[in-house]
C-alpha atoms as a PDB file:
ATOM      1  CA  UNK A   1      10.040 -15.972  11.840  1.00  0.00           C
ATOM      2  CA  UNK A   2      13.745 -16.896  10.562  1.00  0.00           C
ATOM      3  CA  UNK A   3      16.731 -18.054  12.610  1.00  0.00           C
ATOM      4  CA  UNK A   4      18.419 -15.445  14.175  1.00  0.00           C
ATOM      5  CA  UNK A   5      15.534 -13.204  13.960  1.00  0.00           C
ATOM      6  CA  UNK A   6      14.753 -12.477  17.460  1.00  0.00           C
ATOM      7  CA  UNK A   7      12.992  -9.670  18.344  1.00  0.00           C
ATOM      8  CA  UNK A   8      12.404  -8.858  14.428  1.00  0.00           C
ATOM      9  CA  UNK A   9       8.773  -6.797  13.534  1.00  0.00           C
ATOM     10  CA  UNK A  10       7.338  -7.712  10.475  1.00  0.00           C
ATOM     11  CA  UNK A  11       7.407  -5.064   7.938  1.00  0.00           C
ATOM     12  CA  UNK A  12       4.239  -5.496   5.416  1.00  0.00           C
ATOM     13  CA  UNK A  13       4.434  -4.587   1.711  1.00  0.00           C
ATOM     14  CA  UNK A  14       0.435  -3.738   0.130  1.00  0.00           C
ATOM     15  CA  UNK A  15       0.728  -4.615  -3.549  1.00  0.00           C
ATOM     16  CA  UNK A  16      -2.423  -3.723  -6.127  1.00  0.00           C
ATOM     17  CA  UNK A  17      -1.337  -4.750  -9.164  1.00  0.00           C
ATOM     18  CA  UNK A  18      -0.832  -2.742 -12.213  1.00  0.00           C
ATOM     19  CA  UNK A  19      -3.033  -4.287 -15.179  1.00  0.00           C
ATOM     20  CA  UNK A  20      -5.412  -4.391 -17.997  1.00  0.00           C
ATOM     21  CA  UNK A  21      -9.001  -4.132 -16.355  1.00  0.00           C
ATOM     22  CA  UNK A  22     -11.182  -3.546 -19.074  1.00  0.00           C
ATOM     23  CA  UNK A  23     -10.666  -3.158 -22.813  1.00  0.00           C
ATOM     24  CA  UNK A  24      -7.968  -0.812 -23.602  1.00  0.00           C
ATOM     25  CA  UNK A  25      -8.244   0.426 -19.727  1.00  0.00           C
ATOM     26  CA  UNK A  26      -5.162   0.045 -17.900  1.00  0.00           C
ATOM     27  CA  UNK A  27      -4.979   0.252 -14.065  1.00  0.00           C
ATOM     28  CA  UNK A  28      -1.202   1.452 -12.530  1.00  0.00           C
ATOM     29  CA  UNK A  29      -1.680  -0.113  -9.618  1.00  0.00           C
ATOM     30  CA  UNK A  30      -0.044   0.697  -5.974  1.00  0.00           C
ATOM     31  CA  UNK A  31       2.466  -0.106  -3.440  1.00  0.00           C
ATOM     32  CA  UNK A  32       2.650   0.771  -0.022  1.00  0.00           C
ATOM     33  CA  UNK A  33       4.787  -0.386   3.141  1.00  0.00           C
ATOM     34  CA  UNK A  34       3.831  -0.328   6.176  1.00  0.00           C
ATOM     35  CA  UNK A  35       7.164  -0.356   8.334  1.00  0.00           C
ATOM     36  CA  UNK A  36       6.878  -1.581  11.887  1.00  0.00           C
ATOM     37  CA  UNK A  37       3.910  -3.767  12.585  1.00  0.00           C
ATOM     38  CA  UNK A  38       1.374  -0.662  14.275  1.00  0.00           C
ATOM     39  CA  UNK A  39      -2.011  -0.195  13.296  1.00  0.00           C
ATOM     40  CA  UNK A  40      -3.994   2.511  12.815  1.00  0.00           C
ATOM     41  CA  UNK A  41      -6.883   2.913  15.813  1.00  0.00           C
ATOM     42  CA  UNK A  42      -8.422   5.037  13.216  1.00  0.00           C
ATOM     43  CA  UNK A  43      -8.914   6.038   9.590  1.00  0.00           C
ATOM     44  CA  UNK A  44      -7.433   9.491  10.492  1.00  0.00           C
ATOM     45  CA  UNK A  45      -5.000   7.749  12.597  1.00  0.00           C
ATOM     46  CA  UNK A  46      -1.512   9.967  11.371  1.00  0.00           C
ATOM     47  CA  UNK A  47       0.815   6.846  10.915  1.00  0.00           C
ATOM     48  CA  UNK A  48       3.045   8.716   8.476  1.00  0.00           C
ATOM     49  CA  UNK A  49       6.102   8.027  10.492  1.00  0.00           C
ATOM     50  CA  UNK A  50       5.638   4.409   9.761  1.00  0.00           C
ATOM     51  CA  UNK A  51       3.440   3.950   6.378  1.00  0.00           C
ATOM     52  CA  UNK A  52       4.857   4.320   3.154  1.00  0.00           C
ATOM     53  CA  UNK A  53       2.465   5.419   0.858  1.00  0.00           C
ATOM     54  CA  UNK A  54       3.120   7.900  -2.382  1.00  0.00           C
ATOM     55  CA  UNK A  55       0.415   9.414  -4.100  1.00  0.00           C
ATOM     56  CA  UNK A  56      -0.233  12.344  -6.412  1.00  0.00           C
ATOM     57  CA  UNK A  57      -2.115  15.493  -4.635  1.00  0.00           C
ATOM     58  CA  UNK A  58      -4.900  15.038  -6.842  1.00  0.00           C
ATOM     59  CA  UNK A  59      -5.189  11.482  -5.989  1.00  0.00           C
ATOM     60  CA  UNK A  60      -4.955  10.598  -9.478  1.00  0.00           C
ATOM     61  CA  UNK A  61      -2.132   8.001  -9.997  1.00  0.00           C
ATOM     62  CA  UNK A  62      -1.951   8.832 -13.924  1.00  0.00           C
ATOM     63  CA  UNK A  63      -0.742  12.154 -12.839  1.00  0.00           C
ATOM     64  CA  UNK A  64       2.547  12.990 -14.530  1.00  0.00           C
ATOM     65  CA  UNK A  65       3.895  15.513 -12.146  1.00  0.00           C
ATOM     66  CA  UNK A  66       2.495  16.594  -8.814  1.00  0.00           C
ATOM     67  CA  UNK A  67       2.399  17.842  -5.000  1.00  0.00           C
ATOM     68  CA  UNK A  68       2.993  14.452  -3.197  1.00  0.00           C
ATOM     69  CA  UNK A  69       0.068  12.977  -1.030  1.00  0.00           C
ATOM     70  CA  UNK A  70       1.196  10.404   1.418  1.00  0.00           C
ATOM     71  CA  UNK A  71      -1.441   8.449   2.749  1.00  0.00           C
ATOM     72  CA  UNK A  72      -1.507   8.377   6.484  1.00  0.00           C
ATOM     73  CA  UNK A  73      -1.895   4.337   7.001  1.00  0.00           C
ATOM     74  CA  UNK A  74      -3.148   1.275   5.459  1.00  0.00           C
ATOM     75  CA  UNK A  75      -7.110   2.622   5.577  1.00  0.00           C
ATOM     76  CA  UNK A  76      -6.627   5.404   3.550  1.00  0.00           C
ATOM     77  CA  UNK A  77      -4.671   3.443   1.035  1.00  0.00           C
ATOM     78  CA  UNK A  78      -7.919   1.147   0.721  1.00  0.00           C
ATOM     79  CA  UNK A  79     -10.048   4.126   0.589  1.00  0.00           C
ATOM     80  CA  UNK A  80      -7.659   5.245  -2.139  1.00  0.00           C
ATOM     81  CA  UNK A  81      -7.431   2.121  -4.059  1.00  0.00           C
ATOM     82  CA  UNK A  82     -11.211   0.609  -3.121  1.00  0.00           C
ATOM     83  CA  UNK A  83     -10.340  -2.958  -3.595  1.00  0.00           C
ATOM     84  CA  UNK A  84      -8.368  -5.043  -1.156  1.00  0.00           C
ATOM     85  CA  UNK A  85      -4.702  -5.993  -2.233  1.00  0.00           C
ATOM     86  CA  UNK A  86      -3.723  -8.667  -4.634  1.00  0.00           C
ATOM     87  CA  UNK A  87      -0.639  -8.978  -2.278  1.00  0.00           C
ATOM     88  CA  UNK A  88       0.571  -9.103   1.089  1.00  0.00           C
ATOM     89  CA  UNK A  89       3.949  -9.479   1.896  1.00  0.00           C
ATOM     90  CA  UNK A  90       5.611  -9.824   5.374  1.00  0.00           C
ATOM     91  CA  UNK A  91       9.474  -9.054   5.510  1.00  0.00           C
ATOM     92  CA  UNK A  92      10.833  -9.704   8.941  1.00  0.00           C
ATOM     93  CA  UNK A  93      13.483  -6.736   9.835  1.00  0.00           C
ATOM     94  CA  UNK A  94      15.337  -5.879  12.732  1.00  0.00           C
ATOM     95  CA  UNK A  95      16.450  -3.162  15.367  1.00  0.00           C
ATOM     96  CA  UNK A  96      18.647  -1.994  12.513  1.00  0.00           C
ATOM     97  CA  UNK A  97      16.476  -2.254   9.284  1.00  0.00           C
ATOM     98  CA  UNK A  98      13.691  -0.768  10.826  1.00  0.00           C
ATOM     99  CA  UNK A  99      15.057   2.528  12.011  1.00  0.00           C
ATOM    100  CA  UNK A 100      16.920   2.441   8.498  1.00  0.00           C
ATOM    101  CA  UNK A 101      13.876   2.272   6.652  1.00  0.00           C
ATOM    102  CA  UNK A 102      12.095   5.031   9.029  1.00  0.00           C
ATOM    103  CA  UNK A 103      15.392   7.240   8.299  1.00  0.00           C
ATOM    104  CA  UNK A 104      15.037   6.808   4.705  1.00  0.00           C
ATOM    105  CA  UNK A 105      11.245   7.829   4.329  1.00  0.00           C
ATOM    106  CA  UNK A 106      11.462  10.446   6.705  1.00  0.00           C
ATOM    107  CA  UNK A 107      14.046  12.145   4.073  1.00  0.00           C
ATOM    108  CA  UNK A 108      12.114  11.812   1.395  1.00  0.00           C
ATOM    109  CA  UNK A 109       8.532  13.133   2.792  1.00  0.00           C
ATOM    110  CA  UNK A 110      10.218  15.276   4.635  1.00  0.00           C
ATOM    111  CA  UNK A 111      11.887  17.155   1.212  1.00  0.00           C
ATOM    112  CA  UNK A 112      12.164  20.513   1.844  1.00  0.00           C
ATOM    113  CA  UNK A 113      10.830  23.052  -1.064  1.00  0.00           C
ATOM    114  CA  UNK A 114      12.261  26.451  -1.332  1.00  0.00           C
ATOM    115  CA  UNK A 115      11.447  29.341  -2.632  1.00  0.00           C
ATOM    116  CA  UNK A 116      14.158  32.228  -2.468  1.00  0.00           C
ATOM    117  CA  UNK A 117      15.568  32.024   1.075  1.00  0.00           C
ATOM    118  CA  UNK A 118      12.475  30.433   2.810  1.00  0.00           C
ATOM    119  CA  UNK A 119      12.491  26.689   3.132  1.00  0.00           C
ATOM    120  CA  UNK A 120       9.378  24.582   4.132  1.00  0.00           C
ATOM    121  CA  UNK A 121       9.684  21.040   4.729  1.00  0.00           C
ATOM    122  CA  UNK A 122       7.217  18.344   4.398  1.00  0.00           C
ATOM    123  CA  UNK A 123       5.160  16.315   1.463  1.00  0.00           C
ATOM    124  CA  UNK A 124       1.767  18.103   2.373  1.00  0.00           C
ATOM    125  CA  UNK A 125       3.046  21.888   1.350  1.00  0.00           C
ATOM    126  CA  UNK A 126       2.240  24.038  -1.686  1.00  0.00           C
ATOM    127  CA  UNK A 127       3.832  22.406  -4.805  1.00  0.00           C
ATOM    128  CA  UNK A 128       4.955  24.043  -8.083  1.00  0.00           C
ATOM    129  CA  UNK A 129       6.139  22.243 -11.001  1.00  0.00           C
ATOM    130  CA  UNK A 130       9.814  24.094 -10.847  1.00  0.00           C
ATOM    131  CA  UNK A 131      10.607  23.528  -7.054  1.00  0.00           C
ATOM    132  CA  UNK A 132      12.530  20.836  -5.663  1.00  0.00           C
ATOM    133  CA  UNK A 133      10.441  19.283  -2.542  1.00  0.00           C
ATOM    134  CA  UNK A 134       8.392  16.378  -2.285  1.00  0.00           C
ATOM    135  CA  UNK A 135       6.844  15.385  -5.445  1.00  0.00           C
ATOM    136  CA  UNK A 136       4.759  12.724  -7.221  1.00  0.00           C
ATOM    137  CA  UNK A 137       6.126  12.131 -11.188  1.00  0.00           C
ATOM    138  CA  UNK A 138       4.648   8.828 -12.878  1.00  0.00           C
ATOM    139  CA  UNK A 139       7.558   7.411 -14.287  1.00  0.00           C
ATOM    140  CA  UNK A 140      10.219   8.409 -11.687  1.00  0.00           C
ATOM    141  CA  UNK A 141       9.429   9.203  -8.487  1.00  0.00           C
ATOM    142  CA  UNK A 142       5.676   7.015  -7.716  1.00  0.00           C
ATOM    143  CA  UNK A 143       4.568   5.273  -5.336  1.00  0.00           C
ATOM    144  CA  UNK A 144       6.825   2.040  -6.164  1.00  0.00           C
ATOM    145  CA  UNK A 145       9.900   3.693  -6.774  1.00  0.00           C
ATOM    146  CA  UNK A 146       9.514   5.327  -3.119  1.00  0.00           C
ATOM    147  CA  UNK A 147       8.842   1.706  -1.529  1.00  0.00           C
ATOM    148  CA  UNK A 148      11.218   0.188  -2.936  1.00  0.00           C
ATOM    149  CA  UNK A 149      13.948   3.186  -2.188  1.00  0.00           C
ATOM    150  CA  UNK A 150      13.015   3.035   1.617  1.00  0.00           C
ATOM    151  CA  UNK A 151      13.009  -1.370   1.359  1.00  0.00           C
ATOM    152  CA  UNK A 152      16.655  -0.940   0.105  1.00  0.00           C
ATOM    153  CA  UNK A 153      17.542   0.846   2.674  1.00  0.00           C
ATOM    154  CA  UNK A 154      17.156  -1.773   5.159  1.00  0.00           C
ATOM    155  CA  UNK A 155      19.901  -3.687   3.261  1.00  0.00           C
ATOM    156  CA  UNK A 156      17.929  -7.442   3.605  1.00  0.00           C
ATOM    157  CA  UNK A 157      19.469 -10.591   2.866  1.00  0.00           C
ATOM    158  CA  UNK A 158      18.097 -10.957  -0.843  1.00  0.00           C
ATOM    159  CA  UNK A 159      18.044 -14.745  -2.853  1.00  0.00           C
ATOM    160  CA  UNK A 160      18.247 -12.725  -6.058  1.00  0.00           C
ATOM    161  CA  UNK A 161      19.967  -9.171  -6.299  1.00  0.00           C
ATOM    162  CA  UNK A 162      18.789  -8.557  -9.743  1.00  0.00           C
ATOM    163  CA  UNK A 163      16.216  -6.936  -8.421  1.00  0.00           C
ATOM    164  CA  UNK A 164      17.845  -5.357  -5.143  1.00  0.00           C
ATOM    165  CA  UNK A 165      20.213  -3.904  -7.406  1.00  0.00           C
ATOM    166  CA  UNK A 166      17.544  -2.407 -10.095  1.00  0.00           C
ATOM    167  CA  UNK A 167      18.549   1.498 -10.833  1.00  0.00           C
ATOM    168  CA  UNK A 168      17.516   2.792 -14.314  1.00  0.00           C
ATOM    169  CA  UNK A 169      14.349   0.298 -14.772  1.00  0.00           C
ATOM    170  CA  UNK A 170      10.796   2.217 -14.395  1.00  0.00           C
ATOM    171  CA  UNK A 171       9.326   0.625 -10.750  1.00  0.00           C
ATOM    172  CA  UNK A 172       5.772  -0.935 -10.818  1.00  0.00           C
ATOM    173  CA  UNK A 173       4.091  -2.481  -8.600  1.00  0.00           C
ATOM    174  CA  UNK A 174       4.935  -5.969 -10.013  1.00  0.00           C
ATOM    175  CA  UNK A 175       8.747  -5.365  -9.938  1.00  0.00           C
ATOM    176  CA  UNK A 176       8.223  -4.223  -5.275  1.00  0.00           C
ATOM    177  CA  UNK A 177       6.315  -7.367  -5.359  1.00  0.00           C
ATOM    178  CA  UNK A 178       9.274  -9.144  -6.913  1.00  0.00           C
ATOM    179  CA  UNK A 179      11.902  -7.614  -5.160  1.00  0.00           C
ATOM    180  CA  UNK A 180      10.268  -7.804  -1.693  1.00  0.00           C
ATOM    181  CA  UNK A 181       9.852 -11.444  -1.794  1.00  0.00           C
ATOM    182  CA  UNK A 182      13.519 -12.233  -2.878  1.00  0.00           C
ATOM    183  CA  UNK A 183      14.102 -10.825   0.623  1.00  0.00           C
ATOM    184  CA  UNK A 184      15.252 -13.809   3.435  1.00  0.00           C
ATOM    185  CA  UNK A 185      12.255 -14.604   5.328  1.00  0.00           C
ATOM    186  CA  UNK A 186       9.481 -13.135   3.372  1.00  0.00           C
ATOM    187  CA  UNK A 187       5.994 -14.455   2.681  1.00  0.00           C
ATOM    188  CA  UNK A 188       2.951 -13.870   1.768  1.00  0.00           C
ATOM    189  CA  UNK A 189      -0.261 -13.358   4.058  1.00  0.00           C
ATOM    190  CA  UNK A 190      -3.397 -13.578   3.422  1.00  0.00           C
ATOM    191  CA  UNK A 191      -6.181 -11.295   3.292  1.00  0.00           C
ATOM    192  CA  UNK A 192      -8.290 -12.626   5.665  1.00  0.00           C
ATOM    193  CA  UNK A 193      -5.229 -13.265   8.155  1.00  0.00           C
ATOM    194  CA  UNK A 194      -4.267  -9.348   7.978  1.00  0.00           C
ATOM    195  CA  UNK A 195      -7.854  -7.929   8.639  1.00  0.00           C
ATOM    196  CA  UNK A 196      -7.676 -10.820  11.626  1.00  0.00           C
ATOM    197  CA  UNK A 197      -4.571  -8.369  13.030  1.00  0.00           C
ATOM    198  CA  UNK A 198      -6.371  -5.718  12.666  1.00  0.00           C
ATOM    199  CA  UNK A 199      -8.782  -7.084  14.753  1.00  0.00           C
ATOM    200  CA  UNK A 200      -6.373  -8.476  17.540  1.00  0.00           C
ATOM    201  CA  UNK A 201      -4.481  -4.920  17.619  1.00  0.00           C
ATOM    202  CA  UNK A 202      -7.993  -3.128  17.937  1.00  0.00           C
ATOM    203  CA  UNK A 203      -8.346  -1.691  14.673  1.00  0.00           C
ATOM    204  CA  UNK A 204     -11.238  -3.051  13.951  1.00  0.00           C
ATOM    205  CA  UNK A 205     -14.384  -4.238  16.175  1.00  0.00           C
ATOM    206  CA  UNK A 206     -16.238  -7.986  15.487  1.00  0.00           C
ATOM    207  CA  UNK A 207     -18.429  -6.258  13.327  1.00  0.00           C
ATOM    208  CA  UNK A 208     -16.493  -4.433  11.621  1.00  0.00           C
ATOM    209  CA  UNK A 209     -13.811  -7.232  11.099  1.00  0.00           C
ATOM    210  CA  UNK A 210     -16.673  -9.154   9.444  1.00  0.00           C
ATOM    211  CA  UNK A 211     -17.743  -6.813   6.781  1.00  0.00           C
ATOM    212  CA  UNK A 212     -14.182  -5.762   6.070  1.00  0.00           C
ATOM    213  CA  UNK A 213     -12.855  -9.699   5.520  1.00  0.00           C
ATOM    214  CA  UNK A 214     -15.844  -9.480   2.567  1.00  0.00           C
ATOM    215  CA  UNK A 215     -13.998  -6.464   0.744  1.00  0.00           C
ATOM    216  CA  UNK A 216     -13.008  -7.435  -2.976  1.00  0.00           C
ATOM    217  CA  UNK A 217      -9.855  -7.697  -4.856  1.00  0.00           C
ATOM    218  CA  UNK A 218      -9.963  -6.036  -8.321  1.00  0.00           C
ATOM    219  CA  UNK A 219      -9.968  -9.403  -9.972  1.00  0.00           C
ATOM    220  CA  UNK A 220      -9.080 -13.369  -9.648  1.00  0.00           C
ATOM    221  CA  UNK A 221      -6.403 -13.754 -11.860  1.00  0.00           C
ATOM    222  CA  UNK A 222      -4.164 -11.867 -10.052  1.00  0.00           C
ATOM    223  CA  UNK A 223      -3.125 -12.038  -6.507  1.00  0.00           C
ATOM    224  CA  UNK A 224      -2.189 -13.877  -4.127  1.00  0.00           C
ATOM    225  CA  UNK A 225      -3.807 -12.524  -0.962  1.00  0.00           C
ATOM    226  CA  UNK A 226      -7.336 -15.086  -1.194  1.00  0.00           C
ATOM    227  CA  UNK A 227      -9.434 -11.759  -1.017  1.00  0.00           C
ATOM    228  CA  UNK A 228     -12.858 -12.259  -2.859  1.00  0.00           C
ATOM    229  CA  UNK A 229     -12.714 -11.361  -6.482  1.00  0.00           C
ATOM    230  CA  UNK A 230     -15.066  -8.610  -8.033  1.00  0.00           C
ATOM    231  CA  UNK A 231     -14.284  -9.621 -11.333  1.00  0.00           C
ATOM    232  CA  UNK A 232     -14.369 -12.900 -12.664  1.00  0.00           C
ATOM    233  CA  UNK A 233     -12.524 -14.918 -15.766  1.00  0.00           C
ATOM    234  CA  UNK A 234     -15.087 -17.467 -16.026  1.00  0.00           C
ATOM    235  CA  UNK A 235     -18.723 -17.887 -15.680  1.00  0.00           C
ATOM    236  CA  UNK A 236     -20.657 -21.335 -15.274  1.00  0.00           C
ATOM    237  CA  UNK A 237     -21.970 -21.026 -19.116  1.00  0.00           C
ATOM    238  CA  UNK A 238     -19.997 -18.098 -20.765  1.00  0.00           C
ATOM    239  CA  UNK A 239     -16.621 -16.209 -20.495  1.00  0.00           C
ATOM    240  CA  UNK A 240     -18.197 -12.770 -19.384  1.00  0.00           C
ATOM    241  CA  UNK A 241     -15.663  -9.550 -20.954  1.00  0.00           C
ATOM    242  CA  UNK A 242     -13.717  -7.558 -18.253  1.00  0.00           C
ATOM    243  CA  UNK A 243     -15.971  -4.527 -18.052  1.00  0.00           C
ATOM    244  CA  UNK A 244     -19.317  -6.398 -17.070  1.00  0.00           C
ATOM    245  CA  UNK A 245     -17.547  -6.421 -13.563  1.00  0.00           C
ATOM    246  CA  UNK A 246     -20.335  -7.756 -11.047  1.00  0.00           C
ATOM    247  CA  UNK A 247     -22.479  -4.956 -10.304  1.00  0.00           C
ATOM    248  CA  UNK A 248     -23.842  -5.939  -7.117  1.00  0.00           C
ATOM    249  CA  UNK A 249     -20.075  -7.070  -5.831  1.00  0.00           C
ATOM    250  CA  UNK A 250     -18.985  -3.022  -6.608  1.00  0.00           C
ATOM    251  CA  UNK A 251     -21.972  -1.412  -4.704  1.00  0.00           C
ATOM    252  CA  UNK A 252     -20.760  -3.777  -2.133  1.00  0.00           C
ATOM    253  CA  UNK A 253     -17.068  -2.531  -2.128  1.00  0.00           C
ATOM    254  CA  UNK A 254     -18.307   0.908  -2.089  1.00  0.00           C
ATOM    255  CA  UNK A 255     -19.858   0.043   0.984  1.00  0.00           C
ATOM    256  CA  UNK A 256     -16.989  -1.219   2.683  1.00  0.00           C
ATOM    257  CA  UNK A 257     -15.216   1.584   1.414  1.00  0.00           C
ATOM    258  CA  UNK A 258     -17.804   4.130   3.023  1.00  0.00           C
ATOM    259  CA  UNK A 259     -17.393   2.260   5.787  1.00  0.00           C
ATOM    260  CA  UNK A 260     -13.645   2.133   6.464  1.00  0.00           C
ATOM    261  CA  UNK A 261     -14.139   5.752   6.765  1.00  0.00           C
ATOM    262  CA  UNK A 262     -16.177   6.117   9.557  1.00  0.00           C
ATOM    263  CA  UNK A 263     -14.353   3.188  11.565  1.00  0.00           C
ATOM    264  CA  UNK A 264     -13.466   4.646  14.947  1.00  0.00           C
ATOM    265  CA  UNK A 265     -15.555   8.118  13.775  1.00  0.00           C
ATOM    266  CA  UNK A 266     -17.694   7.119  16.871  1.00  0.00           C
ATOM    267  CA  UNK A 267     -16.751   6.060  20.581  1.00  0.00           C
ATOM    268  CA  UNK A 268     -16.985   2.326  21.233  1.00  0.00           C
ATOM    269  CA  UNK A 269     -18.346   0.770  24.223  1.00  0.00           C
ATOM    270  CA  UNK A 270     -16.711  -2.513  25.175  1.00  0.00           C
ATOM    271  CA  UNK A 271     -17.017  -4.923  22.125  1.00  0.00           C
ATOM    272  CA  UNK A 272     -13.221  -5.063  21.227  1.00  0.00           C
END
C-alpha cells in the first residue's frame, strides 16, 4: 500500500479484453469495478452500491442501444463473461475517493426516466429508445465508458494524464486498463490471489475455492492475471487456428460457470 495511504481500501478494476477470438469474430470485451474491497456472500448477493458493472438488458454487449443491466457483483460478471479476467487491477483510494466514486455511480444507475410527469428512477426500469434514464449504447455509454466515468471521479494521482484526461475517444476495455494503472499505487493481482480473497472474506468455501482457481481466461496471449488459458497460440507440433479452442477446457468453464451460480444457493455447515 503507498505512503500516506493509511486506512486506504483497495478498489479492483475486472478487465476482459476486447479482441479477435476466432476468424473474423471479434469479442468487445468488459470492464467492471468493484469499489470498496466487499465481497459478495452470494451470487445474488445485491452489491450494486459498490460494483460497477454496465451491461445491455439483453445481455448482449453488441447491443447498440438498450435498458441498462448492472450486474450485482463480481459473480455475475463471470457468469456474464464465462472466462476469468485477463486483468486485475488494485487502485488504493481513500475516505475521499471512495465515497466519490460511490456518489458518481449512484447518479448514473440511479438515472431517472420520465414519461410525462411521472419519474422512475433506477437502471432496472422499463426502457424505451426515446427516454432519457439509464441506458446501455455501444459506442457511448458501455460498460467502459461508465468505469472509467466513476474512476475519474475519485480524482487519483495519475503518472500519465493522457488518459485521465480522455473525452471524445470511444472507451474499451484496453484504454480502463490503461488508464487505471497510470493511477499512483496501482497493480496488478493475480487470479489465483483474488479467488484466495474470496476465500478469506467467505465467499467461497475450500471446495469451492479449488474449482474456481481452475476457471479459464479466454486466451494466453492476453492478460496479465496468470488464469489458465482455454485457448492456446502454440501446440507441441502445430500452431492450432483460434476457433479449435480446447473442447474439453470449455465444458470445463461451463462447469465452473454453473457452478458460481449455485455458490451459497445452499446453507453451509462449518467448512469456511
Amino acid at each position: 500500500m503507498p505512503v500516506g495511504c493509511q486506512g486506504c481500501v483497495m478498489s479492483t478494476v475486472f478487465i476482459w479484453n476486447n479482441n479477435e477470438v476466432t476468424f473474423g469474430r471479434s469479442y468487445p470485451g468488459h470492464a467492471s469495478l468493484n469499489i470498496d474491497g466487499t465481497w459478495p456472500q452470494t451470487y445474488a448477493t445485491n452489491h450494486e452500491h459498490r460494483h460497477v458493472s454496465w451491461f445491455p438488458g439483453n445481455n448482449q454487449s453488441h447491443s447498440g442501444h438498450d435498458q441498462a443491466d448492472p450486474k450485482l457483483n463480481v459473480l455475475q460478471d463471470l457468469v456474464a463473461e464465462g472466462y476469468a479476467p485477463d486483468h486485475i487491477i488494485r487502485i488504493p483510494s481513500n475516505g475521499i475517493q471512495e465515497p466519490a466514486m460511490r456518489a458518481a455511480w449512484d447518479e448514473i444507475r440511479n438515472k431517472a426516466v420520465v414519461w410525462g410527469n411521472v419519474a422512475i428512477n433506477g437502471a432496472n426500469v422499463a426502457y424505451r429508445q426515446n427516454n432519457s434514464g439509464a441506458s446501455y449504447r455501444f459506442l457511448v455509454k458501455n460498460c467502459s465508458v461508465i468505469v472509467q466515468r466513476v474512476l475519474k471521479a475519485a480524482n487519483f494521482r495519475s503518472s500519465n494524464w493522457d488518459f485521465v484526461r480522455m473525452h471524445s475517444a470511444i472507451w474499451t476495455p484496453l484504454n480502463v486498463k490503461r488508464m487505471a494503472l497510470c493511477f499512483t499505487g496501482a497493480h496488478t493481482i493475480t487470479w489465483a490471489h483474488f479467488v484466495g480473497e474470496l476465500r478469506i472474506a467467505n465467499t467461497l468455501t475450500q471446495l469451492e475455492h479449488d474449482t474456481l482457481v481452475n476457471f479459464q481466461r479466454r486466451h494466453d496471449r492476453h492478460g496479465s492475471s496468470g488464469a489458465p488459458a482455454r485457448n492456446q497460440s502454440n501446440h507441441p507440433t502445430f500452431v492450432r487456428p483460434h476457433w479449435w479452442g480446447n473442447h474439453q477446457s470449455a465444458a470445463g468453464n461451463a462447469a465452473i460457470v454453473n457452478y458460481i451460480q449455485h455458490i451459497g444457493d445452499n446453507p453451509r455447515a462449518g467448512g469456511h
